[in-house]
N, C-alpha and C. Protein backbone atom coordinates (compact mmCIF):
# COMPACT_ATOMS: atom_id res chain seq x y z
N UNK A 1 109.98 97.20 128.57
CA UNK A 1 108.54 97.30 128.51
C UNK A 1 108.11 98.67 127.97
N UNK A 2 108.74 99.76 128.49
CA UNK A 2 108.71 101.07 128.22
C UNK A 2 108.60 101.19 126.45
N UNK A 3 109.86 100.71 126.15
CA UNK A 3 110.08 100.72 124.66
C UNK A 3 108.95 100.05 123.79
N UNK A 4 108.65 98.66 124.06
CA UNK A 4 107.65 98.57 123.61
C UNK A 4 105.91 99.08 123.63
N UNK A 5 106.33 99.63 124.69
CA UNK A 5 105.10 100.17 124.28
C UNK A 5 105.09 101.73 123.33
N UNK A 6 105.92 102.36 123.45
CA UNK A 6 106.63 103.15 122.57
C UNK A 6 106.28 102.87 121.02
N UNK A 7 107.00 101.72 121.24
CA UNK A 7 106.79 101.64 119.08
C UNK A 7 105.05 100.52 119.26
N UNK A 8 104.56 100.67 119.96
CA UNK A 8 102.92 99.98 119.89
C UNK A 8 102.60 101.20 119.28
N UNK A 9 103.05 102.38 120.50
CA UNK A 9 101.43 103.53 119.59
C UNK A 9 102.26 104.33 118.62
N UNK A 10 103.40 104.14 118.21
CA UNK A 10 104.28 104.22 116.80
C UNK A 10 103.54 103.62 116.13
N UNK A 11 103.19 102.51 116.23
CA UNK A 11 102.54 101.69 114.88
C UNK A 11 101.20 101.93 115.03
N UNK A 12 100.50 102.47 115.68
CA UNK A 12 99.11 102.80 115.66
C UNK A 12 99.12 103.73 115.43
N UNK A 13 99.55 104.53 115.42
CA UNK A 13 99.83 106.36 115.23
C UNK A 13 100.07 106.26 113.48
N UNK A 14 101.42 105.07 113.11
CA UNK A 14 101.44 104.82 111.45
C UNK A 14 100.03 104.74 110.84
N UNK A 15 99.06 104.05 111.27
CA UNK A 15 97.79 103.41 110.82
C UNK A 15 96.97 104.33 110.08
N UNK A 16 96.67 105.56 110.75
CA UNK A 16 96.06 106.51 110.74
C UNK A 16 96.95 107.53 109.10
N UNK A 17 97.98 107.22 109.01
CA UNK A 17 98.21 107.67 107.52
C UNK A 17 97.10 107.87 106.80
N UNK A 18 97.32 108.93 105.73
CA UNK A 18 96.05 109.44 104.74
C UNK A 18 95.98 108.22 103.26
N UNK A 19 97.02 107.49 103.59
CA UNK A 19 96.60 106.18 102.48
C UNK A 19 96.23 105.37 103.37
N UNK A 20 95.74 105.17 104.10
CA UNK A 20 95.40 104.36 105.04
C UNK A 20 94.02 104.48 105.04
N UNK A 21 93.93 106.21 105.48
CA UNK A 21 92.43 106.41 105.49
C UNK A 21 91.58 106.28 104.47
N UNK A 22 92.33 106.30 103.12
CA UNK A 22 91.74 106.13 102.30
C UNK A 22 91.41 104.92 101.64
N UNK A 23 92.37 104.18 101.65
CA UNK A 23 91.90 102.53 101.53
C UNK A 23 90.74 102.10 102.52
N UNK A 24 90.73 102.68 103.66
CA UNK A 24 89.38 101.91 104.13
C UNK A 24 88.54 102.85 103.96
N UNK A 25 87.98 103.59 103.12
CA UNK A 25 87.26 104.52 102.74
C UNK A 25 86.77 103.80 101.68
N UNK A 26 87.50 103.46 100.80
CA UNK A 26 87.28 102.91 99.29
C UNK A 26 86.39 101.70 100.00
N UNK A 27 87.32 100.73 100.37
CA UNK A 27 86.94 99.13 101.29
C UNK A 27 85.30 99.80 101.56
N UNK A 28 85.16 100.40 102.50
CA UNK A 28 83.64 100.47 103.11
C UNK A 28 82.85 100.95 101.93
N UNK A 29 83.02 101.88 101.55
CA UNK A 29 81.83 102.57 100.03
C UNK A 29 82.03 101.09 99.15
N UNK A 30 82.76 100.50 98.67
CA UNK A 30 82.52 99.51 97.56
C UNK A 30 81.81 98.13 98.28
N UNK A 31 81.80 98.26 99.86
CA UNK A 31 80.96 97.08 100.74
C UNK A 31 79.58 97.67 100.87
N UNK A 32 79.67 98.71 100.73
CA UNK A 32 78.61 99.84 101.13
C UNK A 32 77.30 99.58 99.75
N UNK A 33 78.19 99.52 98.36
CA UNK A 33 77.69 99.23 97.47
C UNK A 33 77.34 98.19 97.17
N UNK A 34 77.65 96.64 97.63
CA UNK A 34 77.97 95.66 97.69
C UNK A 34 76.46 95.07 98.33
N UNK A 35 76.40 95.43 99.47
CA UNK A 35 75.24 95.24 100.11
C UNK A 35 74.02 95.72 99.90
N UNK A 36 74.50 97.05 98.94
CA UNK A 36 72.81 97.30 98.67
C UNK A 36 72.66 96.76 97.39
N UNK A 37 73.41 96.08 96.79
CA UNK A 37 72.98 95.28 95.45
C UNK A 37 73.12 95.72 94.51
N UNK A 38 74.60 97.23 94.52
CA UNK A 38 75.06 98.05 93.21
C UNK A 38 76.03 97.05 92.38
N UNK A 39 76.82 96.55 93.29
CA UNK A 39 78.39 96.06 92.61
C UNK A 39 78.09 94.55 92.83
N UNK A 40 77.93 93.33 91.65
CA UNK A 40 77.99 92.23 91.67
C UNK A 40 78.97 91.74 92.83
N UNK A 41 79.15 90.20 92.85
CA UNK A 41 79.25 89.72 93.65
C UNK A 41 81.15 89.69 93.00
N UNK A 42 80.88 89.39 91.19
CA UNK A 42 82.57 89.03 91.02
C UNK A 42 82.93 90.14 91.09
N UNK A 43 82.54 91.67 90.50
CA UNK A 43 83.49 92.57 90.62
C UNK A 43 83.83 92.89 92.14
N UNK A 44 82.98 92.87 93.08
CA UNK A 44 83.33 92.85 94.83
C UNK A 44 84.32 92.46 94.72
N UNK A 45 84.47 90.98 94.82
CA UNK A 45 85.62 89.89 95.27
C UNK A 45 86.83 90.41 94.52
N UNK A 46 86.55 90.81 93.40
CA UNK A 46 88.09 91.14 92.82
C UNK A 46 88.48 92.24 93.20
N UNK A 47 87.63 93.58 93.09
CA UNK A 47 88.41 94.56 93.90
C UNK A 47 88.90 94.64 95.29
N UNK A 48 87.77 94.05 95.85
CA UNK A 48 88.62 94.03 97.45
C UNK A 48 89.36 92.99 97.49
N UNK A 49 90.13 92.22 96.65
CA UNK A 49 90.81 91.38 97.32
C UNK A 49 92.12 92.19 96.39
N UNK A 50 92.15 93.05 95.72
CA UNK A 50 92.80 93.48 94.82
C UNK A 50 93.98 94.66 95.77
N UNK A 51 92.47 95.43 96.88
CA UNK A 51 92.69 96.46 97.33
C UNK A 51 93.76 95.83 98.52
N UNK A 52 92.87 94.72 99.16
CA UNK A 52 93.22 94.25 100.59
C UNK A 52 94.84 93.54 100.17
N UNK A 53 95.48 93.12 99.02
CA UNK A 53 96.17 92.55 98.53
C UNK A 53 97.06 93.51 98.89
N UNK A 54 97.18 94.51 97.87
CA UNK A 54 97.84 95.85 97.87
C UNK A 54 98.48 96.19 99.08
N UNK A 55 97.42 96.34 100.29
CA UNK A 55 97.72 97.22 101.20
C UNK A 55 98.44 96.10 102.27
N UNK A 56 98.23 94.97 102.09
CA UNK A 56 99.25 94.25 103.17
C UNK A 56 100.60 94.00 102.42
N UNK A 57 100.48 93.56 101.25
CA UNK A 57 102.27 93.54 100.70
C UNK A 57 102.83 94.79 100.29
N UNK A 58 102.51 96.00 100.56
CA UNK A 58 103.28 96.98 100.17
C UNK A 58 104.26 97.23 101.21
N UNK A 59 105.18 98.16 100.43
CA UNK A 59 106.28 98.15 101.92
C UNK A 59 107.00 99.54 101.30
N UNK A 60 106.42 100.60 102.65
CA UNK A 60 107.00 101.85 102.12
C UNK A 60 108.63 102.38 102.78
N UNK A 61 109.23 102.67 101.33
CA UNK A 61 110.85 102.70 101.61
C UNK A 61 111.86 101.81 103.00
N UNK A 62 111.21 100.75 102.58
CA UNK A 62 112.12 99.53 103.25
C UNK A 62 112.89 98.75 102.24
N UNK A 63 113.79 98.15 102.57
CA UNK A 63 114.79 97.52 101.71
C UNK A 63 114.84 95.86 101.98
């Protein structure tokens, strides 16, 4: 039990990475823009699904 909770705030502690912070930085300003009626509806959908794409299949130095 110990252990797991161990690598829980390991992986929450990962989260907080500065590419991390910055992808949801981008994510909110281009929703940010989105909503006030700067960035169409197709370029939205393609970048964030572009961004959100990115950041779940990447895989840093794993084999």
């Amino acid at each position: 039990m110990e252990k797991a909770l161990q690598q829980l705030l390991l992986n929450i502690g990962n989260l907080f990475k500065v590419k991390t912070i910055i992808t949801i930085m981008v994510l909110g300003a281009l929703t940010a823009a989105f909503l006030k009626g700067v960035v169409p509806v197709e370029l939205y959908a393609s970048i964030a699904t572009a961004i959100i794409t990115y950041y779940f299949t990447r895989r840093e130095g794993r084999e």
